[in-house]
C-alpha atoms as a PDB file:
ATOM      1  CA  UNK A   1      -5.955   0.385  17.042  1.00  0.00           C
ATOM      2  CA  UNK A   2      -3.520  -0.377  14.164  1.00  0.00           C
ATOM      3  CA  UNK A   3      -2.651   2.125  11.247  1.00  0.00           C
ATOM      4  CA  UNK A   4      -3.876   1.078   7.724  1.00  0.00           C
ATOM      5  CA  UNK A   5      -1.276   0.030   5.522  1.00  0.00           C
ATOM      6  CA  UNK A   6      -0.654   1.163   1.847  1.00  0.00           C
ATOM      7  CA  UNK A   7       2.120  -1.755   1.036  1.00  0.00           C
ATOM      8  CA  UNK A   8       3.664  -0.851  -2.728  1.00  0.00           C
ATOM      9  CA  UNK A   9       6.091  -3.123  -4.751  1.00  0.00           C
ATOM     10  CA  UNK A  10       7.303  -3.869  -8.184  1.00  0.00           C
ATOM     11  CA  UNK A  11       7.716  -6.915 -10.653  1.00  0.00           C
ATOM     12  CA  UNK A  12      11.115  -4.726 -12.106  1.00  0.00           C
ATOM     13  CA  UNK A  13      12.383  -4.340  -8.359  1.00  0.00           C
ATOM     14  CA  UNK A  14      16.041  -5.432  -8.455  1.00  0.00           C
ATOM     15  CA  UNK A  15      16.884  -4.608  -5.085  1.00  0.00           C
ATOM     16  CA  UNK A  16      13.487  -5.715  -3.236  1.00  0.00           C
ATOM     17  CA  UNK A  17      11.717  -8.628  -4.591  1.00  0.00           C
ATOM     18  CA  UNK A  18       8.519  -8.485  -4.870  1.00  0.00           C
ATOM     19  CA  UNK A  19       7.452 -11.615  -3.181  1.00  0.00           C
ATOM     20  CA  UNK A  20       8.578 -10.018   0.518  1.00  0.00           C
ATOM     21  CA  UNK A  21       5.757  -7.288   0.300  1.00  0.00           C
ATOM     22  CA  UNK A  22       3.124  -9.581  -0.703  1.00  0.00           C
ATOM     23  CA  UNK A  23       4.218 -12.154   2.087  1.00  0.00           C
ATOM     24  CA  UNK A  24       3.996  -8.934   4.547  1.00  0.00           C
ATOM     25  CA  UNK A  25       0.334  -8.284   3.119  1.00  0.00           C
ATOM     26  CA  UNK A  26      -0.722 -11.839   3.191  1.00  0.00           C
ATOM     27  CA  UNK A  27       0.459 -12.034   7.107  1.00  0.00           C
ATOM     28  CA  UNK A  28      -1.368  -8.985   7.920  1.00  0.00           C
ATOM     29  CA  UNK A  29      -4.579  -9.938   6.702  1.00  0.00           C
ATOM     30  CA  UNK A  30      -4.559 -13.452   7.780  1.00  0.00           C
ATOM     31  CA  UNK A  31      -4.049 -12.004  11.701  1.00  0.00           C
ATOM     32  CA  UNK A  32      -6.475  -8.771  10.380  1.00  0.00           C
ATOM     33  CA  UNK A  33      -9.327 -10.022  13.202  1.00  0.00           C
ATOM     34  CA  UNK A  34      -6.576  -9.978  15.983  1.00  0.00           C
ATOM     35  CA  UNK A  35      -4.744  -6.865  14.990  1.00  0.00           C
ATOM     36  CA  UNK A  36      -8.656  -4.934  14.619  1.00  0.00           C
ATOM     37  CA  UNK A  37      -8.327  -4.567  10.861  1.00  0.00           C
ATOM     38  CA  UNK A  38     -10.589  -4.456   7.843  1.00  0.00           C
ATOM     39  CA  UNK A  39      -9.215  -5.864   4.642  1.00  0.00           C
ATOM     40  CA  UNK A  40      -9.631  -2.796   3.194  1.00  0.00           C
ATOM     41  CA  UNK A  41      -7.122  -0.887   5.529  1.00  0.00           C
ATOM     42  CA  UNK A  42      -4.518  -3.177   3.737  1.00  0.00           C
ATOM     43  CA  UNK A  43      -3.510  -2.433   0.462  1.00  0.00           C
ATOM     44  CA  UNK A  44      -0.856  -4.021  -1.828  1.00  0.00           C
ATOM     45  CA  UNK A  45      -0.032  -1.422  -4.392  1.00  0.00           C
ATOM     46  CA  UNK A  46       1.561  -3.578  -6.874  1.00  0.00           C
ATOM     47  CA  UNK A  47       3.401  -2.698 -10.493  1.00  0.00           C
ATOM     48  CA  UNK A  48       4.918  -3.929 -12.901  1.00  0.00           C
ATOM     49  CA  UNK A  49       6.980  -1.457 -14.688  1.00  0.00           C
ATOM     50  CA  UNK A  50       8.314   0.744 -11.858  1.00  0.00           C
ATOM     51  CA  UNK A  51      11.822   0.163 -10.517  1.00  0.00           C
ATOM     52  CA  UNK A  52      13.380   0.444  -6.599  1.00  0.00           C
ATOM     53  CA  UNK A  53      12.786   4.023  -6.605  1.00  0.00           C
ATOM     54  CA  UNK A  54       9.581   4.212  -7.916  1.00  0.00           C
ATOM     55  CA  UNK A  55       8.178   4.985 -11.533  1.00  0.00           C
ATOM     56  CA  UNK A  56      10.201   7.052 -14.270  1.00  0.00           C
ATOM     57  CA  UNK A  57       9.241   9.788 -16.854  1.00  0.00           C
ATOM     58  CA  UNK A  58       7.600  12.857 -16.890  1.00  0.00           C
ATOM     59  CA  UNK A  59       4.295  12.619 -14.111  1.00  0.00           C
ATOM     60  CA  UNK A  60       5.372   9.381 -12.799  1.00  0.00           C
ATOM     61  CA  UNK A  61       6.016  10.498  -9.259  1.00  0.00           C
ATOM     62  CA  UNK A  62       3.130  12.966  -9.180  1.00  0.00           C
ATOM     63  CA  UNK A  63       1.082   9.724  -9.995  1.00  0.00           C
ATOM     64  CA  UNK A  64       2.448   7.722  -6.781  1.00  0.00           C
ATOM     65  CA  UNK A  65       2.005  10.438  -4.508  1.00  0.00           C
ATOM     66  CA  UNK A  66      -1.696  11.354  -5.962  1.00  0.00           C
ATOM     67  CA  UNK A  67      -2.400   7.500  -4.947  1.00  0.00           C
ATOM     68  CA  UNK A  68      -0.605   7.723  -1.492  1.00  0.00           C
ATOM     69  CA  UNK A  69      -3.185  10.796  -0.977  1.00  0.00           C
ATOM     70  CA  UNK A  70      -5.736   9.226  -2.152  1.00  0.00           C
ATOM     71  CA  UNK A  71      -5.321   6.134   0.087  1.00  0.00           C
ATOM     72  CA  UNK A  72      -4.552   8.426   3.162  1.00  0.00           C
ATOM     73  CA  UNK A  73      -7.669  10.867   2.268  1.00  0.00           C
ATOM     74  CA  UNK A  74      -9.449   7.689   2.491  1.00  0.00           C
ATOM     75  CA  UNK A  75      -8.147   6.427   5.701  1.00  0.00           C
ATOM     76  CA  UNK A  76      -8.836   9.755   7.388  1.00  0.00           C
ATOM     77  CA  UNK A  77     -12.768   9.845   6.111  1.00  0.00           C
ATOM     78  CA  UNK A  78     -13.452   6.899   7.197  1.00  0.00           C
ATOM     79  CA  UNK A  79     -11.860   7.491  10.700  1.00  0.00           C
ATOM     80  CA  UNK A  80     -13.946  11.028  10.819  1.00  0.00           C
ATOM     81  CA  UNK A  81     -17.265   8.694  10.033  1.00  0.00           C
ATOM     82  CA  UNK A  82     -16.385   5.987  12.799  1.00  0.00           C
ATOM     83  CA  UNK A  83     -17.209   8.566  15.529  1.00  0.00           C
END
């Protein structure tokens, strides 16, 4: 079977634009039936204020990676509950 995805990217990107990880999302779940996804294994984390290296100031990182556990918490229930 094929991993979930957690795809981020961000408007004030100068080094990736923002259109490539949204064209990567878009592929994925057009093909989603032949690659045995659910829409809701893909996820396009998108921001607007971050930069290439993620988000500044004080909890900013602590925020991304509390999301990035959140999303893989996720994925693991709901693999536990599919057997």
């Amino acid at each position: 079977s094929t991993p979930a995805f957690l795809v981020s990217c961000s408007l004030s990107d100068m080094r990736v634009g923002y259109w490539g990880p949204a064209k990567f999302v878009a592929k994925i779940r057009e093909n989603e039936s032949q690659m045995n996804l659910r829409s809701s294994d893909v996820l396009l984390n998108w921001s607007a204020d971050e930069g290439h290296f993620g988000s500044g100031g004080r909890y900013g990182r602590l925020e991304e990676q509390a999301f990035e556990l959140s999303f893989l918490c996720r994925m693991i229930e709901k693999s536990i509950t599919a057997f």
